[in-house]
Protein backbone atom coordinates (compact mmCIF):
# COMPACT_ATOMS: atom_id res chain seq x y z
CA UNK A 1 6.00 -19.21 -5.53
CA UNK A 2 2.31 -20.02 -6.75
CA UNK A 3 -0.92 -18.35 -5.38
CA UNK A 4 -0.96 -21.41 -2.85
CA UNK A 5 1.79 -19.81 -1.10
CA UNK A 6 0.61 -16.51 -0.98
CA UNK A 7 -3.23 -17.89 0.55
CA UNK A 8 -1.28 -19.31 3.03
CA UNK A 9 0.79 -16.35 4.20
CA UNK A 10 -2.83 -14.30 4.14
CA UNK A 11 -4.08 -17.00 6.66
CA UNK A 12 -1.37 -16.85 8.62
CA UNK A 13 -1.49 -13.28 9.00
CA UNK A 14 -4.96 -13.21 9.65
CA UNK A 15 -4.49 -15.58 12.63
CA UNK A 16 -1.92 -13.50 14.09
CA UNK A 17 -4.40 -10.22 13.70
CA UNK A 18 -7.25 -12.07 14.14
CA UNK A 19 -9.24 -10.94 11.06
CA UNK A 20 -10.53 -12.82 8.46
CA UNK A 21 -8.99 -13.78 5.82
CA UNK A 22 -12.41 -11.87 3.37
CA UNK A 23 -11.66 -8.83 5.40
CA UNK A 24 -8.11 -8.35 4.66
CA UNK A 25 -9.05 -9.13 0.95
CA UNK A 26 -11.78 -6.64 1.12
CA UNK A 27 -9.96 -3.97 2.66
CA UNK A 28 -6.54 -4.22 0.30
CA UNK A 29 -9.17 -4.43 -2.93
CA UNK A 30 -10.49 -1.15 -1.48
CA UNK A 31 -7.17 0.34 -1.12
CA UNK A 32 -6.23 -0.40 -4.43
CA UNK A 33 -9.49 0.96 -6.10
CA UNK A 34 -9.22 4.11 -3.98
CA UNK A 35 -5.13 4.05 -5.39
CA UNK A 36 -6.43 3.59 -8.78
CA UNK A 37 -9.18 6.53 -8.65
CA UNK A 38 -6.55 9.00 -7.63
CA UNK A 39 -4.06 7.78 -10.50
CA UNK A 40 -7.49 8.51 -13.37
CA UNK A 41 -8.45 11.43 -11.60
């Protein structure tokens, strides 16, 4: 399963939600940071 794949499953979701594809992105990169902050802390 290449990164192809997984681009398309991201579109598809964000035509079922109805957000864009950046804003999903954004919004699980943020999620992991915050994850990542709690682990250092």
């Amino acid at each position: 399963m290449g990164h192809g794949a997984q681009k398309k499953s991201l579109e598809k979701l964000s035509a079922k939600t109805g957000a864009p594809v950046a804003a999903l992105m954004r919004r699980a990169i943020d999620n992991y940071l915050t994850m990542r902050e709690k682990q250092l802390r």
